[in-house]
Protein backbone atom coordinates (compact mmCIF):
# COMPACT_ATOMS: atom_id res chain seq x y z
CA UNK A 1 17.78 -74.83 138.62
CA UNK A 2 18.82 -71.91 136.81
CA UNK A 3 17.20 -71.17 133.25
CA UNK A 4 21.09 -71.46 131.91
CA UNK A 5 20.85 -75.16 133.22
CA UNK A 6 17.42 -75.68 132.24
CA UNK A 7 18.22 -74.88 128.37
CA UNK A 8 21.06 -77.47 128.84
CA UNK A 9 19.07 -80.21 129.72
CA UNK A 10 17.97 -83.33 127.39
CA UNK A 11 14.80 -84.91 127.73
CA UNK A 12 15.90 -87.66 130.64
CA UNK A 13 17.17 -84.46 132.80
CA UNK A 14 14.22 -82.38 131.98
CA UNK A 15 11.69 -85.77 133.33
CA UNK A 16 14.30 -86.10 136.66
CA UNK A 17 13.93 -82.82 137.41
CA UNK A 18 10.11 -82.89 137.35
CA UNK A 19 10.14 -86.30 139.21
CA UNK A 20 12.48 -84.82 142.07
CA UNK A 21 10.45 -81.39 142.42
CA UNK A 22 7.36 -84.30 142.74
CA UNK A 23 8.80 -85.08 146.17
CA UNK A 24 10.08 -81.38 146.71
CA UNK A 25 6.48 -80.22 146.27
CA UNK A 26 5.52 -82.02 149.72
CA UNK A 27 7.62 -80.07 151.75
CA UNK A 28 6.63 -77.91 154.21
CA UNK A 29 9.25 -75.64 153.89
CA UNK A 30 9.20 -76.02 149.79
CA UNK A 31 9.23 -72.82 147.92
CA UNK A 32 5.68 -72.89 145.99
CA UNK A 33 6.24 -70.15 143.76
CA UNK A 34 9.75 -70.99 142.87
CA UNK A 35 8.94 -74.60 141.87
CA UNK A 36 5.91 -73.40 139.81
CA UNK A 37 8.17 -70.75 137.62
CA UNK A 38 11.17 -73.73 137.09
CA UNK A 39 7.94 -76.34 136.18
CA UNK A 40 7.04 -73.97 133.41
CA UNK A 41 10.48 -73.45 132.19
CA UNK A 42 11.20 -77.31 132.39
CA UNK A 43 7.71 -77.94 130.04
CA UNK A 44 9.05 -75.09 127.82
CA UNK A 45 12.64 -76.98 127.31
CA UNK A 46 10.75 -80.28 126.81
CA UNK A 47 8.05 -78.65 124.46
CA UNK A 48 11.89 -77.63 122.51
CA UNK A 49 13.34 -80.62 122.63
CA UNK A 50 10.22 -82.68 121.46
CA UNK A 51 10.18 -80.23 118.09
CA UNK A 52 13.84 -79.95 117.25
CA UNK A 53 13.46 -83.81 117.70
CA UNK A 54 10.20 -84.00 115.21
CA UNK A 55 12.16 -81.68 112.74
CA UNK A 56 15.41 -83.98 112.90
CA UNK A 57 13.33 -87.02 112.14
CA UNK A 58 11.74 -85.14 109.25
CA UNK A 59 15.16 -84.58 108.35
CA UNK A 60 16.59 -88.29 108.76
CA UNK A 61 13.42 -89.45 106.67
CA UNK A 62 14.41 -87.53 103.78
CA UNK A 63 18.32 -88.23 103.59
CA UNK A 64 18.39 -91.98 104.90
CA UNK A 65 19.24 -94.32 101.99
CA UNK A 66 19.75 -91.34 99.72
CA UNK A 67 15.72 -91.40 99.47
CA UNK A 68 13.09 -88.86 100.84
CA UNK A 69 10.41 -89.46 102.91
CA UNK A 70 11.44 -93.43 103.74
CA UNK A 71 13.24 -95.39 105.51
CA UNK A 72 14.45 -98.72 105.22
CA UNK A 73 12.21 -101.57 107.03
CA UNK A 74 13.18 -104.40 105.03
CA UNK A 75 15.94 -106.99 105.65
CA UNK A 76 17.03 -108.61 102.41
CA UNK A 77 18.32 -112.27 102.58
CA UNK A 78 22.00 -112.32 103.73
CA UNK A 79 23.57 -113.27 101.16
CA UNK A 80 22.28 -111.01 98.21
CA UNK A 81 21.73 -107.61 97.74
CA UNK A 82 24.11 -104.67 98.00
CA UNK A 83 26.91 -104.64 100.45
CA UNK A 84 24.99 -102.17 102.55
CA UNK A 85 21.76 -104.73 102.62
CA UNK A 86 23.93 -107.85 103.61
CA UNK A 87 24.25 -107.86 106.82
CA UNK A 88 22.81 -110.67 108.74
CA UNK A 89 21.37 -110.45 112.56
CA UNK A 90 24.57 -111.45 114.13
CA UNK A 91 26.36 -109.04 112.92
CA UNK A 92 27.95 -105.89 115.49
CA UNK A 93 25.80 -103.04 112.92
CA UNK A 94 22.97 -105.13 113.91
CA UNK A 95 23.08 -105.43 117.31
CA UNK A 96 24.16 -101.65 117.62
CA UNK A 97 21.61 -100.90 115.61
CA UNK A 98 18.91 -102.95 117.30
CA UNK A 99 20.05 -101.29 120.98
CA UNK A 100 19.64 -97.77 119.14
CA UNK A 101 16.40 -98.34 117.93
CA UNK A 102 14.95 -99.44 121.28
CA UNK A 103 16.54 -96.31 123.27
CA UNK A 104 14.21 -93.81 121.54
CA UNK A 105 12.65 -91.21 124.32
CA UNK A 106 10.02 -88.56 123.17
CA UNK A 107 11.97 -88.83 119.58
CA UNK A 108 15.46 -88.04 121.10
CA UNK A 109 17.94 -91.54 120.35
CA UNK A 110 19.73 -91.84 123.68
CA UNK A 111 22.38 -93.63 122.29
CA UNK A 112 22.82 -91.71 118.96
CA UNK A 113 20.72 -92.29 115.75
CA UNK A 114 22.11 -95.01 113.37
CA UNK A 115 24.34 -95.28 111.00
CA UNK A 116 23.66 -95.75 106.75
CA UNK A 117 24.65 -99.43 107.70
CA UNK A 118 22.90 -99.87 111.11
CA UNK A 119 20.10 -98.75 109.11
CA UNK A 120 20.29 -100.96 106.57
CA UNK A 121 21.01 -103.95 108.77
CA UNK A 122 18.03 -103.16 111.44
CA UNK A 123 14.31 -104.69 110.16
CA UNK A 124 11.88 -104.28 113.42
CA UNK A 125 9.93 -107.68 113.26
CA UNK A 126 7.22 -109.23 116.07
CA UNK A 127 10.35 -111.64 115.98
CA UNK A 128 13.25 -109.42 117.72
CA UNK A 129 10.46 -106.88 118.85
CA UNK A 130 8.06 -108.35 121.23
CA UNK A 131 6.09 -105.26 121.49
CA UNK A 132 6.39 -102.78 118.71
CA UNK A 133 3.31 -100.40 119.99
CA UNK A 134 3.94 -100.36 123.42
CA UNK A 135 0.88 -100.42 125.95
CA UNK A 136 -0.02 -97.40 127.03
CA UNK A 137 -0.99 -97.21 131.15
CA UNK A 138 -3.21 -94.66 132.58
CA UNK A 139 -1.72 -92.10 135.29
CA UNK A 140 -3.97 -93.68 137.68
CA UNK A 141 -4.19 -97.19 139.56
CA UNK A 142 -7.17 -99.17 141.18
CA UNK A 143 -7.04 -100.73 144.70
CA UNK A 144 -8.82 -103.40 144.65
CA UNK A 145 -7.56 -104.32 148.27
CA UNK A 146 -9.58 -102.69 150.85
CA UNK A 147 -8.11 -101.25 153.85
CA UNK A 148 -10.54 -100.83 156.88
CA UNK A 149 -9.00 -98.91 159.87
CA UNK A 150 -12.11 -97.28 161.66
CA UNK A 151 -10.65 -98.57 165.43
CA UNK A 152 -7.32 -97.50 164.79
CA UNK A 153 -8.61 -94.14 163.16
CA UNK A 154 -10.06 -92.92 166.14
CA UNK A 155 -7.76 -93.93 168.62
CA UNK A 156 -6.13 -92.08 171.08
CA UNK A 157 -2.68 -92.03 169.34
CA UNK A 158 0.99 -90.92 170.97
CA UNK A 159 4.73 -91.71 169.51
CA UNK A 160 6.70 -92.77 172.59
CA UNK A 161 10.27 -94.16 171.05
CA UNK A 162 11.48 -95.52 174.00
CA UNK A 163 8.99 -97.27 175.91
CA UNK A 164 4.62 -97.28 176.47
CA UNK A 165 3.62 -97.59 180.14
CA UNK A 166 0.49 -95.89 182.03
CA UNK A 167 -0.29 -96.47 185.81
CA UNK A 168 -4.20 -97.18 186.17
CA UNK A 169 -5.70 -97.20 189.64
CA UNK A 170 -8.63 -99.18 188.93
CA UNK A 171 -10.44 -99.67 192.30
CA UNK A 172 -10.45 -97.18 195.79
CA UNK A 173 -11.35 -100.19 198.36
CA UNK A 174 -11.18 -97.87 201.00
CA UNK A 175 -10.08 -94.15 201.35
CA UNK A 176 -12.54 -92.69 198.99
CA UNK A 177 -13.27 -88.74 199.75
CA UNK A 178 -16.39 -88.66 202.48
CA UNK A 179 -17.95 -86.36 205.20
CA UNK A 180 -16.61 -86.60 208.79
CA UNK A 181 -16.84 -85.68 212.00
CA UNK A 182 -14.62 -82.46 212.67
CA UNK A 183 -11.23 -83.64 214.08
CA UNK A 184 -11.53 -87.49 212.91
CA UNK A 185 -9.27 -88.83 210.18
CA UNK A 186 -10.75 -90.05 207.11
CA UNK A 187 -10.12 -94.15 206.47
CA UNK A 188 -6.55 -94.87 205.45
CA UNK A 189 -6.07 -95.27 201.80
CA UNK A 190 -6.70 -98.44 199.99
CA UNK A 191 -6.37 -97.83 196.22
CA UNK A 192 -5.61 -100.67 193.72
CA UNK A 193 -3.56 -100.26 191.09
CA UNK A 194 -1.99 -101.87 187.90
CA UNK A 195 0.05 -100.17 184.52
CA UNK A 196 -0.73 -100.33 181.39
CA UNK A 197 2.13 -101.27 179.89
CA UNK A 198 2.89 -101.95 175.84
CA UNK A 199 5.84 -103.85 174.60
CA UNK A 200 5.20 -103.50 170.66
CA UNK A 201 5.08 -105.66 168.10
CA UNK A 202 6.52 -104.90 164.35
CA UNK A 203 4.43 -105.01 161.30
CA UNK A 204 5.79 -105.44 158.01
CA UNK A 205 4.42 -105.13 154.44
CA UNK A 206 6.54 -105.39 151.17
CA UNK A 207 5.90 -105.40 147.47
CA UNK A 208 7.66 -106.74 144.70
CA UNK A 209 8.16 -105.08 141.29
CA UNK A 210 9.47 -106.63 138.59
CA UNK A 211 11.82 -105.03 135.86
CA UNK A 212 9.27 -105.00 133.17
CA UNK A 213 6.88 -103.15 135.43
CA UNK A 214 9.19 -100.73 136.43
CA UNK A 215 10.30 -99.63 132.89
CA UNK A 216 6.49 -99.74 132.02
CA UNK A 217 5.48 -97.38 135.23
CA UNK A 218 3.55 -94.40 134.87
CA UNK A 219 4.75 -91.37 137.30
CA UNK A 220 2.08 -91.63 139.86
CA UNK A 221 3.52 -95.08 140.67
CA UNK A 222 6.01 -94.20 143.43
CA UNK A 223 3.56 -92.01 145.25
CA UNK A 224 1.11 -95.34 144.96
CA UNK A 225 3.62 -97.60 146.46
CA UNK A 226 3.84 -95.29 149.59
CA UNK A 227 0.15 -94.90 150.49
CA UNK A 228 -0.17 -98.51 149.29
CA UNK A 229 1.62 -99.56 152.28
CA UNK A 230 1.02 -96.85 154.58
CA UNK A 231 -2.75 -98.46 154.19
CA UNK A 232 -2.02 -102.33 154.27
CA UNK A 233 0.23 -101.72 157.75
CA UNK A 234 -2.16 -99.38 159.09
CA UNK A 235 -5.21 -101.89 158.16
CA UNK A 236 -2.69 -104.04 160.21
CA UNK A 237 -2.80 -101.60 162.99
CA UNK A 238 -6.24 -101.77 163.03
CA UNK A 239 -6.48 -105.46 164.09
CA UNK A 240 -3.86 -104.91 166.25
CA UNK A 241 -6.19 -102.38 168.01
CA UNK A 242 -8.95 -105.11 167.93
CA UNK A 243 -6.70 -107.91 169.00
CA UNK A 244 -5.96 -106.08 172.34
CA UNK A 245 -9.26 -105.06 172.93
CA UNK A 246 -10.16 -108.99 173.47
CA UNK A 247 -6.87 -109.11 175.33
CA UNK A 248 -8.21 -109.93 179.09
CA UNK A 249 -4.66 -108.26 179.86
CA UNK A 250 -5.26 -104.54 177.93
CA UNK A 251 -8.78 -105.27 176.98
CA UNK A 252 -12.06 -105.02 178.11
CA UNK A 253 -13.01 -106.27 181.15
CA UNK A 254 -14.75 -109.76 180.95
CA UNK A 255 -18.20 -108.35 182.47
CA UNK A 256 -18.44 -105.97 179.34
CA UNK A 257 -18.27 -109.24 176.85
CA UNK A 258 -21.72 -109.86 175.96
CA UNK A 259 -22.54 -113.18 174.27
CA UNK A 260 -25.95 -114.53 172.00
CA UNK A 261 -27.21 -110.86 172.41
CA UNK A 262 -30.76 -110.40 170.36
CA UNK A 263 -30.65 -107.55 167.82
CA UNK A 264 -33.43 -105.92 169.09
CA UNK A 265 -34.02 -102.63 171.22
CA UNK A 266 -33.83 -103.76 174.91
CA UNK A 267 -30.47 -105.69 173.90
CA UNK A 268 -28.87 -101.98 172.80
CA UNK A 269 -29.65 -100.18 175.44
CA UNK A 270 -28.26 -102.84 177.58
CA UNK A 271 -24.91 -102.35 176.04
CA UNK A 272 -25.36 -98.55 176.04
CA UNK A 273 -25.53 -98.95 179.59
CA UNK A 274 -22.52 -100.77 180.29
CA UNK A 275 -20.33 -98.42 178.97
CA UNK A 276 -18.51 -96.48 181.89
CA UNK A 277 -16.54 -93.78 180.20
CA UNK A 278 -16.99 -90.27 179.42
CA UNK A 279 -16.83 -89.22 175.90
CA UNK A 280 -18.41 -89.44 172.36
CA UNK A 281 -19.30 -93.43 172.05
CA UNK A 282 -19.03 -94.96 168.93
CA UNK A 283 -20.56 -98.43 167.34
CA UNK A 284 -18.02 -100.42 165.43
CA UNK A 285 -19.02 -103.55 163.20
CA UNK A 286 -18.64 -104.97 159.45
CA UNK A 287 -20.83 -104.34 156.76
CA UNK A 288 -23.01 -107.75 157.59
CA UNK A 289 -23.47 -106.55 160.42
CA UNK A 290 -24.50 -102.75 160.07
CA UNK A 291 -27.01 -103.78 157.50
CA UNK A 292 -27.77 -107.14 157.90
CA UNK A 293 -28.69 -106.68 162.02
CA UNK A 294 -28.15 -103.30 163.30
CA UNK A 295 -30.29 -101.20 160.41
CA UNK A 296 -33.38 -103.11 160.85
CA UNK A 297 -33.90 -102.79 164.97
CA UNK A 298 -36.94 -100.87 165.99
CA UNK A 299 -38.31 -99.40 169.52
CA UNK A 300 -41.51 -100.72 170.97
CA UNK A 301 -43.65 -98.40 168.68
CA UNK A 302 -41.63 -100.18 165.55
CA UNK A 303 -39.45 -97.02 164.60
CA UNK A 304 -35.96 -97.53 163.57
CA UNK A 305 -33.15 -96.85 166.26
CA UNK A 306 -31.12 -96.92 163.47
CA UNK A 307 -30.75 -94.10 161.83
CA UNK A 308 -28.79 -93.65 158.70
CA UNK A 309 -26.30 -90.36 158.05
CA UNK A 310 -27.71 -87.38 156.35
CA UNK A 311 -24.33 -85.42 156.29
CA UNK A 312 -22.19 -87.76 153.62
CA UNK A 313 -19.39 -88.62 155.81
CA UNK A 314 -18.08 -91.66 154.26
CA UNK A 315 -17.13 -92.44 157.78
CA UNK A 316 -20.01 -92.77 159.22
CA UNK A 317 -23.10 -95.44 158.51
CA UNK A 318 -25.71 -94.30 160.52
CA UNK A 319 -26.58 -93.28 164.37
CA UNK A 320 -27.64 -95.38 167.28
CA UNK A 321 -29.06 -93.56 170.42
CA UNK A 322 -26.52 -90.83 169.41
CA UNK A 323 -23.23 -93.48 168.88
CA UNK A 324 -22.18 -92.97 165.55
CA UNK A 325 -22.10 -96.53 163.80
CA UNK A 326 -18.83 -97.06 161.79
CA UNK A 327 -17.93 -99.74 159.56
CA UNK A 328 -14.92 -102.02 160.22
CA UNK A 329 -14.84 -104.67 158.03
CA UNK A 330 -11.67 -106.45 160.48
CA UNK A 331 -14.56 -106.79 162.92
CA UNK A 332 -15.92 -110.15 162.65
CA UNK A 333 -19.57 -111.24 161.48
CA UNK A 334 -22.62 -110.48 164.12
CA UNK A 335 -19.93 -108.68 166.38
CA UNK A 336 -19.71 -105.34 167.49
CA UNK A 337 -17.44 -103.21 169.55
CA UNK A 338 -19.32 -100.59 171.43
CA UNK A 339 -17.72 -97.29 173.41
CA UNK A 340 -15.24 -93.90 173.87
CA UNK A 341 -12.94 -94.48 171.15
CA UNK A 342 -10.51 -92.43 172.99
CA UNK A 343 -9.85 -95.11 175.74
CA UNK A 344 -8.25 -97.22 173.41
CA UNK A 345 -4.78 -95.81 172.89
CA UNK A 346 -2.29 -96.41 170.19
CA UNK A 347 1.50 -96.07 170.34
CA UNK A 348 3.72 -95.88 167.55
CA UNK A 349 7.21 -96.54 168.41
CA UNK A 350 8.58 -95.90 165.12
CA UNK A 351 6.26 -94.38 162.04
CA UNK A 352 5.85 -96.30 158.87
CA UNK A 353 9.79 -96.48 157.44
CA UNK A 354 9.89 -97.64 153.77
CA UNK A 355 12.99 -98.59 151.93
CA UNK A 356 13.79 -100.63 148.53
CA UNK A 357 16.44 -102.96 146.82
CA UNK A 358 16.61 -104.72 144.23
CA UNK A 359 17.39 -108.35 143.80
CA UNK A 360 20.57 -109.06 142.35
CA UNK A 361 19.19 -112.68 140.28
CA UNK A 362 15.80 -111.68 139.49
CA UNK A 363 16.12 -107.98 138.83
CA UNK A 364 12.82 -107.25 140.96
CA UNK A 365 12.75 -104.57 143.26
CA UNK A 366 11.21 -105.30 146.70
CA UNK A 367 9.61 -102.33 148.69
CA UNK A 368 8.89 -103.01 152.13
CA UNK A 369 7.22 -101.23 154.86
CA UNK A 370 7.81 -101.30 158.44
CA UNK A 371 6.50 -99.83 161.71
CA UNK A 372 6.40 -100.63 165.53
CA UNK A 373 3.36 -100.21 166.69
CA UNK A 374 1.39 -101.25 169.78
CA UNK A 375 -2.18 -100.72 171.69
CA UNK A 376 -4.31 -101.10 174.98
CA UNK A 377 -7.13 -100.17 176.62
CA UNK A 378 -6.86 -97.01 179.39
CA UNK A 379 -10.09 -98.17 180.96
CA UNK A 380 -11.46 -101.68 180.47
CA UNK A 381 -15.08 -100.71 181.02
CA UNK A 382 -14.81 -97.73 178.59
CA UNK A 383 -15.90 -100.45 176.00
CA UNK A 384 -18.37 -103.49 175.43
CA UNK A 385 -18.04 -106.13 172.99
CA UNK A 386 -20.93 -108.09 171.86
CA UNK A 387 -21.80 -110.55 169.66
CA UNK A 388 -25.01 -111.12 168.60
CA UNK A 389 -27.52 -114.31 167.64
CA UNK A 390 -27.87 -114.64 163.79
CA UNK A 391 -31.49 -114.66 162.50
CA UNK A 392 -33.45 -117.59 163.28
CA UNK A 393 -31.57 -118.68 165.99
């Protein structure tokens, strides 16, 4: 905006223009230094408007009722007093002046600042005011709802709109590269094949807001809402990922599914071993599990094969034999998904799309999130999934 516009603005235009350049900010292509020089013109206009508005209610103070330094806050019976006093809270003056009195912003009266008579009809009461001192919300807001997307995090990820398919050739019965004699063919080919193909399935997540809450938002509140959802669906992704995994169609394949496993050393390196993929292996379980079974398993001279991170990554548990153990709490108790992380692909066919409306009877708005979103397995024995015996069994 120019500064001619800026020194037009009231106090509503000045706080639209800081929510809009909000969103602005995020953009790439956003012009840093330009938005930082209109910010500080925008907090100088509002720093102007909030005085001339303290000096105006100085003013109002001392003239109202032909007093100084008061204003009237009683309402007199209706049937006694001066005319000016006598109105009762039917009337239009006090209705007007009720309206005017509750669209007060930073000082400035939205609607205009009452009249000798609105004045004198308007007494703010707990009875037509249900909340004189309104409460005051931090600029911040606690998740309680955890979002756990460790699988989905480290998945091989791609955005194909219009369809997910990979061929796999998954067995070479015959035809497999080999010495021979000079002059004699090598076998004929007998490869066996299958695709890996995805369908997608759409995942939704909405909120509801009512009116109150939305007049009583603080300005972090729309930024909330969007990673609010971007984490609930993409928790969703995450057992998505873990559905398909036990999928015997894009899964693993059913000699990698390990049942009443011990949690002890020769069990580990058992599952280690069945792991036929190339690539950084990772360990995948809940909380329970991690610390509950994993942590305490020692080697044959009773150290730990467990080995807690050093670095901080919040990420990251611990180590086993080199696998870095992450916690998933979607993962079930005294299970654990074991392998190359990058096997496990993850297609989004449309991104997270987020749209609002509100209710025409109820006044709530209703955010909702949607994405289409699908997974599978490249190579079935690039992962094992185990699940272990609980203590004492």
């Amino acid at each position: 905006m120019t500064p001619e516009e800026i020194r037009a603005l009231t106090i509503e235009g000045v706080e639209q223009r800081i929510a809009a350049i909000r969103t602005e900010m995020e953009s790439e292509s956003a012009d840093i230094d330009a938005l930082t020089s209109e910010v500080d013109a925008l907090e100088a206009r509002r720093t102007q408007l909030h005085d001339m508005a303290q000096r105006r209610a100085q003013l109002r103070n001392r003239v109202a009722a032909g007093t100084e330094g008061t204003v009237t806050r009683s309402f007199p019976s209706d049937s006694t007093g001066t005319p000016e006093q006598s109105y009762n809270r039917n009337s239009p003056e006090y209705r007007t002046a009720w309206l005017k009195n509750m669209a007060v912003r930073d000082g400035v009266h939205l609607l205009g600042e009452m009249t000798k008579q609105e004045r004198a009809a308007y007494t703010m009461t707990t009875a037509n005011t249900a909340a004189p001192v309104p409460t005051e919300i931090m600029n911040r807001i606690v998740d309680l709802v955890q979002s756990s997307t460790a699988i989905y995090s480290d998945a091989t990820k791609s955005g194909m709109t219009s369809g997910f398919a990979i061929p796999r050739i998954k067995s070479i019965k015959q035809g497999d590269a080999k010495e021979t004699a000079e002059g004699v063919a090598n076998d004929d080919e007998q490869d066996t094949w299958d695709q890996l193909s995805l369908d997608g399935v759409e995942i939704k997540k909405h909120l509801v807001i009512t009116r109150k809450m939305t007049w009583q938002s603080i300005a972090a509140f729309e930024t909330w809402i969007a990673e609010h959802l971007a984490r609930r669906i993409g928790n969703a992704k995450d057992k998505r990922c873990i559905t398909q995994l036990d999928s015997t169609t894009y899964g693993i394949d059913t000699d990698n599914v390990l049942t009443d496993q011990a949690y002890d050393d020769a069990a580990i390196r058992g599952i280690m071993a069945k792991v036929k993929e190339e690539g950084v292996r990772c360990v995948y379980a809940n909380s329970n599990t991690v610390w509950n079974g994993l942590f305490g398993i020692q080697d044959a001279n009773k150290r730990p094969i467990f080995l807690p991170d050093q670095t901080g990554d919040p990420k990251i548990a611990g180590y086993i034999y080199g696998a870095a153990v992450k916690i998933d709490e979607n993962v079930a108790d005294n299970t654990a998904y074991v392998g190359v992380p990058s096997s496990l692909l993850a297609n989004n066919f449309e991104e997270l799309y987020i749209s609002n409306q509100q209710e025409a009877k109820t006044f709530n708005t209703v955010v909702g999130g949607y994405s289409l979103f699908d997974a599978g397995l490249e190579n079935p024995k690039a992962f094992v999934k185990v699940t272990f015996k609980t203590t004492g069994e």
